[in-house]
C-alpha atoms as a PDB file:
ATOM      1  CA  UNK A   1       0.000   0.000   0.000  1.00  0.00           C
ATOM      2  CA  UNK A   2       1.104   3.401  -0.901  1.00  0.00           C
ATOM      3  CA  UNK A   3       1.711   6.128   2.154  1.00  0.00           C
ATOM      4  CA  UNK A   4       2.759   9.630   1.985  1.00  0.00           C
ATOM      5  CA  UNK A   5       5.960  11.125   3.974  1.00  0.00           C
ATOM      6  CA  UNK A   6       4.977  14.298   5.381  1.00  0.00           C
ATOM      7  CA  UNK A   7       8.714  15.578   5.802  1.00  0.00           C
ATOM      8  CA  UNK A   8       9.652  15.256   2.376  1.00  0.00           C
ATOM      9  CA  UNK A   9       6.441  14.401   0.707  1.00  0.00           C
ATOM     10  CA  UNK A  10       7.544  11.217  -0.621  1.00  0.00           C
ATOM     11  CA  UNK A  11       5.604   8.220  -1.908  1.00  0.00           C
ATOM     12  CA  UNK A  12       6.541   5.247  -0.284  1.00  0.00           C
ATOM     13  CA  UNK A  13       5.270   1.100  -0.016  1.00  0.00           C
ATOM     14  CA  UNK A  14       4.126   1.167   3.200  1.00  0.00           C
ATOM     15  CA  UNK A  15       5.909  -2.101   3.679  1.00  0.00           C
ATOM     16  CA  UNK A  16       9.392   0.052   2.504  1.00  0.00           C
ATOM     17  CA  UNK A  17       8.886   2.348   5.142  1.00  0.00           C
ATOM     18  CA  UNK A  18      12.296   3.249   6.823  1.00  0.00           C
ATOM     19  CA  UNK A  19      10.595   4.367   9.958  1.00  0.00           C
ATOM     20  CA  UNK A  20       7.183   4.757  12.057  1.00  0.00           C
ATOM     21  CA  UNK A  21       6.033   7.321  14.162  1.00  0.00           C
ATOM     22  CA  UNK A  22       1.936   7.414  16.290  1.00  0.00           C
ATOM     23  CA  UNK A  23       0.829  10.099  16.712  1.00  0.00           C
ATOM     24  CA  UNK A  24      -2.473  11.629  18.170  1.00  0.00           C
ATOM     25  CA  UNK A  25      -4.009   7.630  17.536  1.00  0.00           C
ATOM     26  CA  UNK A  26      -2.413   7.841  13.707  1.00  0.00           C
ATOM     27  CA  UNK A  27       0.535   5.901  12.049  1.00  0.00           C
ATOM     28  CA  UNK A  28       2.808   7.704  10.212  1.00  0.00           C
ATOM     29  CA  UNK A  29       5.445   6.322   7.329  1.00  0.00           C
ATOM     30  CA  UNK A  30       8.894   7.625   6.525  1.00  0.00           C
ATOM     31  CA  UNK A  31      11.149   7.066   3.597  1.00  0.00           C
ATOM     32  CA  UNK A  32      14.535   7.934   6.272  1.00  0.00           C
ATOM     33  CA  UNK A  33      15.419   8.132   9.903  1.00  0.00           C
ATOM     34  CA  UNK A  34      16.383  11.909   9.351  1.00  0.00           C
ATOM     35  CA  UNK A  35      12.653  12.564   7.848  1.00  0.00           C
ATOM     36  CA  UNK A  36      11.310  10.399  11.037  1.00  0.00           C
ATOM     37  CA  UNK A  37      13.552  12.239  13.300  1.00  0.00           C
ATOM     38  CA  UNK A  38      12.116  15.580  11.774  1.00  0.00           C
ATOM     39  CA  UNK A  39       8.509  14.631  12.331  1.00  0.00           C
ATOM     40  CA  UNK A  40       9.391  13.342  15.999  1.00  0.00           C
ATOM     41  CA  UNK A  41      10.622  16.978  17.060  1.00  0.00           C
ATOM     42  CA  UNK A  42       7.684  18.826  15.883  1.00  0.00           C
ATOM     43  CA  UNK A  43       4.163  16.522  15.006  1.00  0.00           C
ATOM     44  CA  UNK A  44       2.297  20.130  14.107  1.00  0.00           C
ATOM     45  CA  UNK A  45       4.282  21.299  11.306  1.00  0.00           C
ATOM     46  CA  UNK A  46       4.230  18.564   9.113  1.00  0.00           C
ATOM     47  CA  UNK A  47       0.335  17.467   9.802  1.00  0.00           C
ATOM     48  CA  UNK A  48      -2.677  18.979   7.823  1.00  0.00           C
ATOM     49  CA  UNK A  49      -5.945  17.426   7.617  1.00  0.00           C
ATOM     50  CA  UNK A  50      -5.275  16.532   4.111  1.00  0.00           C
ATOM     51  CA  UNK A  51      -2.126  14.430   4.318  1.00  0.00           C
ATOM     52  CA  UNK A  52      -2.657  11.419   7.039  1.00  0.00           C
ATOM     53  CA  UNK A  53      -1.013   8.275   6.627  1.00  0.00           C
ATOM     54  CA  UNK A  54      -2.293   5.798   4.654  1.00  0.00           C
ATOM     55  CA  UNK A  55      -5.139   4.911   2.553  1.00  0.00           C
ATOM     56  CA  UNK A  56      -7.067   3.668   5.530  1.00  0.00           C
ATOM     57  CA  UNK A  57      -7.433   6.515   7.108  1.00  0.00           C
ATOM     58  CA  UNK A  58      -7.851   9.026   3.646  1.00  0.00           C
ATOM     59  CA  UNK A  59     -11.276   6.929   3.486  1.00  0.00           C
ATOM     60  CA  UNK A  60     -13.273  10.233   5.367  1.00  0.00           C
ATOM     61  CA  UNK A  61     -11.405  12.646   4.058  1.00  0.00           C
ATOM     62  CA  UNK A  62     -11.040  15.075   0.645  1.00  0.00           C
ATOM     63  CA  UNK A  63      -8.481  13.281  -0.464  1.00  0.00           C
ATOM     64  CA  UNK A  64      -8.186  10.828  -2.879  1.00  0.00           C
ATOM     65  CA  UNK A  65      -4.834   8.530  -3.984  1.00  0.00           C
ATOM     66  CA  UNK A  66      -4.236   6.519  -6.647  1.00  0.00           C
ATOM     67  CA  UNK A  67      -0.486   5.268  -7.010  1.00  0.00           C
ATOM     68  CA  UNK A  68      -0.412   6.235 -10.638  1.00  0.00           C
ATOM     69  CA  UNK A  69      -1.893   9.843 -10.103  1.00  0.00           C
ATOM     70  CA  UNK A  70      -1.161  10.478  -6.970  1.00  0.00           C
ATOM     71  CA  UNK A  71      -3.405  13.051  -5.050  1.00  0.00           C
ATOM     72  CA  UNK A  72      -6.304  14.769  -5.937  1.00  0.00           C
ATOM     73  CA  UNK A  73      -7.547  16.828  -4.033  1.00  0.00           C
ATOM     74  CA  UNK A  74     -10.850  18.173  -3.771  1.00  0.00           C
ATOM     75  CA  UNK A  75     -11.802  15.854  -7.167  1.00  0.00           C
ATOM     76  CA  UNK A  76      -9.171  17.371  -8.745  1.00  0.00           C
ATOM     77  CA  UNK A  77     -10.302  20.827  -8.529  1.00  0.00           C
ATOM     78  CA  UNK A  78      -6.911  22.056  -7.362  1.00  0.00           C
ATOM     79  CA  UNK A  79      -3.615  21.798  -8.923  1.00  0.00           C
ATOM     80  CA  UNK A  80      -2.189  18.772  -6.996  1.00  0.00           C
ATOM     81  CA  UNK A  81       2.008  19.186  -6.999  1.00  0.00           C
ATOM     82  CA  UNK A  82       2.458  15.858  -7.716  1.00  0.00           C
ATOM     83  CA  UNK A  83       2.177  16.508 -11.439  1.00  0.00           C
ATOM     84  CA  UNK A  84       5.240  18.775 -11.109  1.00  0.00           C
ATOM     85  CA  UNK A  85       9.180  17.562 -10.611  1.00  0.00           C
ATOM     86  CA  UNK A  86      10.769  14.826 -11.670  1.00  0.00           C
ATOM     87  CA  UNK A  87      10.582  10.515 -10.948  1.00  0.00           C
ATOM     88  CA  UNK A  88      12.670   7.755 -11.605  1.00  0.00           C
ATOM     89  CA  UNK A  89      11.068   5.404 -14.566  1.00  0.00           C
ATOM     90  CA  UNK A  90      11.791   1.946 -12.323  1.00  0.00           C
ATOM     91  CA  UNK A  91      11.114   3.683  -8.931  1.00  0.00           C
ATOM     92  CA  UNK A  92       7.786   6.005  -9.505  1.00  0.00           C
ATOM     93  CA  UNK A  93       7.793   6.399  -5.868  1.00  0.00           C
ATOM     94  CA  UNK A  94      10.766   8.591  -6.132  1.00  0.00           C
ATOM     95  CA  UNK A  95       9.831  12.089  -6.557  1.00  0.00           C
ATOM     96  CA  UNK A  96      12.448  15.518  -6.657  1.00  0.00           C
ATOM     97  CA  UNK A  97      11.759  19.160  -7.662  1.00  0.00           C
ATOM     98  CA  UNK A  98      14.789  19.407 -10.592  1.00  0.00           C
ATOM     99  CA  UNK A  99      16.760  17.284 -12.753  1.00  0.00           C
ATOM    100  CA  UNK A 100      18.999  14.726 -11.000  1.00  0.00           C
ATOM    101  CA  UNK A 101      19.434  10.737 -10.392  1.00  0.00           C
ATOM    102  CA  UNK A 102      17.419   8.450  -8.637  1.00  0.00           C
ATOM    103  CA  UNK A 103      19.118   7.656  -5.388  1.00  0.00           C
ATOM    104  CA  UNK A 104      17.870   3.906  -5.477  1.00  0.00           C
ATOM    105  CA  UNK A 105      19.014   2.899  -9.216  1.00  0.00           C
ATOM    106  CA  UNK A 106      21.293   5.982 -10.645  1.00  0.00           C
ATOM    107  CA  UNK A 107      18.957   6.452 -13.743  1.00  0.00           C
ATOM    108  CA  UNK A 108      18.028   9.821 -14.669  1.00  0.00           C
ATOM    109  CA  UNK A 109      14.741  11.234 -13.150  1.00  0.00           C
ATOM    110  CA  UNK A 110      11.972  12.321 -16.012  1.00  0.00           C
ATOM    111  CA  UNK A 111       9.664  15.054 -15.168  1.00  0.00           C
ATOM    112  CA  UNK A 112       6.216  13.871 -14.508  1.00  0.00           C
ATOM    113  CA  UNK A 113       4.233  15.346 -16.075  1.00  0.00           C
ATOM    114  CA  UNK A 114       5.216  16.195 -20.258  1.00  0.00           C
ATOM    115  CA  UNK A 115       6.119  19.834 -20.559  1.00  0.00           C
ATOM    116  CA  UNK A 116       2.908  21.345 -22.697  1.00  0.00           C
ATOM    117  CA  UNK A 117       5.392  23.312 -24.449  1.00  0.00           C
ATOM    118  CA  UNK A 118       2.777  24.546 -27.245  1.00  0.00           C
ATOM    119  CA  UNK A 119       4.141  23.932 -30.467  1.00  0.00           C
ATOM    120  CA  UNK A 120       3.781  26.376 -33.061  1.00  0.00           C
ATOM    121  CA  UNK A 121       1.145  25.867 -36.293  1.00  0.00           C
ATOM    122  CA  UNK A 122       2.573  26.508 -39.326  1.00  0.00           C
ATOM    123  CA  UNK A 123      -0.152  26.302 -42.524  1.00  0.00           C
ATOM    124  CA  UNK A 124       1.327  24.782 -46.178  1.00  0.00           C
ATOM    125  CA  UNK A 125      -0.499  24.176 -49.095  1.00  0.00           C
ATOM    126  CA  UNK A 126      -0.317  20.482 -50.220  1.00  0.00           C
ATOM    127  CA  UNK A 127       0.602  21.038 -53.853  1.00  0.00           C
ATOM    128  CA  UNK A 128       3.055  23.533 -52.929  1.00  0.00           C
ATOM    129  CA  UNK A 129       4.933  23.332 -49.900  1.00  0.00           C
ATOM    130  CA  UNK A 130       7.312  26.353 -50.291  1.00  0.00           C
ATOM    131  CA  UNK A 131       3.716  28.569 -49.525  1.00  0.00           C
ATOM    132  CA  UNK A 132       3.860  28.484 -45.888  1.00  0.00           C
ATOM    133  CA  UNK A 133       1.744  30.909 -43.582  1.00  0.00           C
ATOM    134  CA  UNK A 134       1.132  31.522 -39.856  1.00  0.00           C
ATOM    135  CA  UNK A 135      -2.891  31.006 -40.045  1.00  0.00           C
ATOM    136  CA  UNK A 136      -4.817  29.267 -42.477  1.00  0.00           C
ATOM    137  CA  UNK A 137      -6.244  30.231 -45.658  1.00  0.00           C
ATOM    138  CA  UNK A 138      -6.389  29.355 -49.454  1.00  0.00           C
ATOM    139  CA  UNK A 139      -2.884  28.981 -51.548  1.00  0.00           C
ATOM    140  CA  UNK A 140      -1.730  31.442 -53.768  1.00  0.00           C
ATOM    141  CA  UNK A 141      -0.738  29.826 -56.622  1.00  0.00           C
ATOM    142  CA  UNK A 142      -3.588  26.636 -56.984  1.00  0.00           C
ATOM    143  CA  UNK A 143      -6.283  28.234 -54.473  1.00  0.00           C
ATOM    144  CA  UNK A 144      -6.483  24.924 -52.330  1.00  0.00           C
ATOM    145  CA  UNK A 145      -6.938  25.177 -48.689  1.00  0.00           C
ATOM    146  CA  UNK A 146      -3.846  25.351 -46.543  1.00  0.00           C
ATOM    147  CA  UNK A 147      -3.221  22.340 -43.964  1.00  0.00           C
ATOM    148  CA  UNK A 148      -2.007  22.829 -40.578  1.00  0.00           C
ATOM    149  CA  UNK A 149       1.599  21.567 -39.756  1.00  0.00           C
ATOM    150  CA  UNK A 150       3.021  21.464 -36.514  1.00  0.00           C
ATOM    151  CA  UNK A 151       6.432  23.604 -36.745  1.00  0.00           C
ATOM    152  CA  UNK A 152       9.337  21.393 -34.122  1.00  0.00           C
ATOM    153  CA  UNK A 153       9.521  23.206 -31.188  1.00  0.00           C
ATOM    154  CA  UNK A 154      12.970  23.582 -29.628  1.00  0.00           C
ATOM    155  CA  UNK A 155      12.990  21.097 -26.456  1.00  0.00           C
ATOM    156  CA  UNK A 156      14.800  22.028 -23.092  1.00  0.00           C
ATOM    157  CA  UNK A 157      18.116  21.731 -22.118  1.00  0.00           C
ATOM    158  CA  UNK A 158      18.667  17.405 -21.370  1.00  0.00           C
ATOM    159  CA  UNK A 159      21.060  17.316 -18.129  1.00  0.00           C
ATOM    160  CA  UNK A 160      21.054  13.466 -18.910  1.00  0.00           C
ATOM    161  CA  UNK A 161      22.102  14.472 -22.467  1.00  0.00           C
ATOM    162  CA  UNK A 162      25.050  16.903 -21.417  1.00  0.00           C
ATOM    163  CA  UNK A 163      26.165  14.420 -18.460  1.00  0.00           C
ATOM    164  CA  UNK A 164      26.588  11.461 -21.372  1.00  0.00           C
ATOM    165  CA  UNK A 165      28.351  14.299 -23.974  1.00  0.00           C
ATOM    166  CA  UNK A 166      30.644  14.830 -21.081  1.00  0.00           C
ATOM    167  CA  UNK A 167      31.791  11.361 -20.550  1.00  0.00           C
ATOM    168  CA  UNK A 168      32.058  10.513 -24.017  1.00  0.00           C
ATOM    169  CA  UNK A 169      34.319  13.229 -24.810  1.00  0.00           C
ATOM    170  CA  UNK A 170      36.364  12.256 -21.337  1.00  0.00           C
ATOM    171  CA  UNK A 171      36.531   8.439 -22.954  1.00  0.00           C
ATOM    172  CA  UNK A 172      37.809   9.757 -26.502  1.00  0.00           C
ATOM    173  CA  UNK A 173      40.514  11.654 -25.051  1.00  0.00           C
ATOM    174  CA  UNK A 174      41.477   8.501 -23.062  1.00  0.00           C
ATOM    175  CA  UNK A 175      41.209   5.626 -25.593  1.00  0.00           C
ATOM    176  CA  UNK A 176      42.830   7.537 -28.715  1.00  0.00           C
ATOM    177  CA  UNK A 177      46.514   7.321 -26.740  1.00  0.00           C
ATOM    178  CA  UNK A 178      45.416   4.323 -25.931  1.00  0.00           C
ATOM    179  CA  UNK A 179      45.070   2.855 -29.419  1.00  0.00           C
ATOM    180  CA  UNK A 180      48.228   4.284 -30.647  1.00  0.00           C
ATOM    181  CA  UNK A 181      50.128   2.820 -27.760  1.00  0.00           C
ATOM    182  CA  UNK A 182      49.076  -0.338 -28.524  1.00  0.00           C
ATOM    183  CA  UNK A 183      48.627  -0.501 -32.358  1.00  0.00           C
ATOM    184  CA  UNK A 184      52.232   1.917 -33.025  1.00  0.00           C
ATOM    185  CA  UNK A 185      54.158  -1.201 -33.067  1.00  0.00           C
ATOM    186  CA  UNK A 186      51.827  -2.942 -35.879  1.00  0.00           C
END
């Protein structure tokens, strides 16, 4: 069963929990002894009446939870955060605000949620695709009605991409002696 850390807002297996605190007659689940220790200091800052525990006791409450969507709260009338950061693709439970690794695996974390970058509509004309214009409208030359085309968007910077750039110009600059060390005598 899924449960919620309160310190760090984590999504844990309830089962994976790395600590459990009671508190005011409710269980409470921790990804770390550091976030347990945090919620043992001071109970009242990390409790709201729409993050308890576990599923059980969500049943009365506002809140709904699915593993896959996380929560919604209010029927999804509100913004959840969930939808927002960044999750490992073999450990969905992991969840961090910016680009990084997943501390359980090492993969890169991919955001949540696809950007809805909107992409630009360009309009061409079938028979001539050299007519292009920003809304639609007939073609010049034939008169036929323009068709929308989606104009490629330019994506975001790719940490994962600039990490793996990195250490394949690192292992070119270390294999090329390499090579001519051991083929010069060929």
């Amino acid at each position: 069963m899924k449960v919620k850390d309160l310190v760090c807002n984590m999504t844990i297996e309830e089962k994976d929990a790395a600590g459990v605190s009671i508190y005011q007659s409710v269980k409470y689940h921790f990804c770390s002894d550091a976030c347990k220790i945090k919620f043992d200091k001071n109970p009242d800052a990390f409790i709201s009446d729409k993050a308890p525990g576990t599923e059980k006791e969500r049943a009365g409450k506002s809140e709904i939870f699915t593993p896959l969507e996380g929560p919604a709260i209010n029927g999804g009338a509100e913004s959840p955060s969930f939808l927002t950061g960044f999750t490992c693709p073999m450990h969905p439970e992991v969840r961090q605000e910016g680009h990084g690794s997943c501390p359980k695996c090492g993969m890169a974390l991919e955001p949540v949620a696809p950007s809805a970058t909107p992409a630009k509509t360009e309009w061409t004309c079938p028979m001539h695709p050299e007519i292009v214009r920003d809304e639609p409208g007939n073609c010049p030359k034939c008169g036929m009605a323009l068709e929308p085309r989606n104009a490629v968007s330019e994506e975001e910077e790719n940490p994962e991409l600039i990490d793996m750039t990195r250490r394949f110009r690192v292992s070119v600059l270390l294999t090329v002696p390499l090579v001519v060390i051991a083929m010069g005598g060929v």
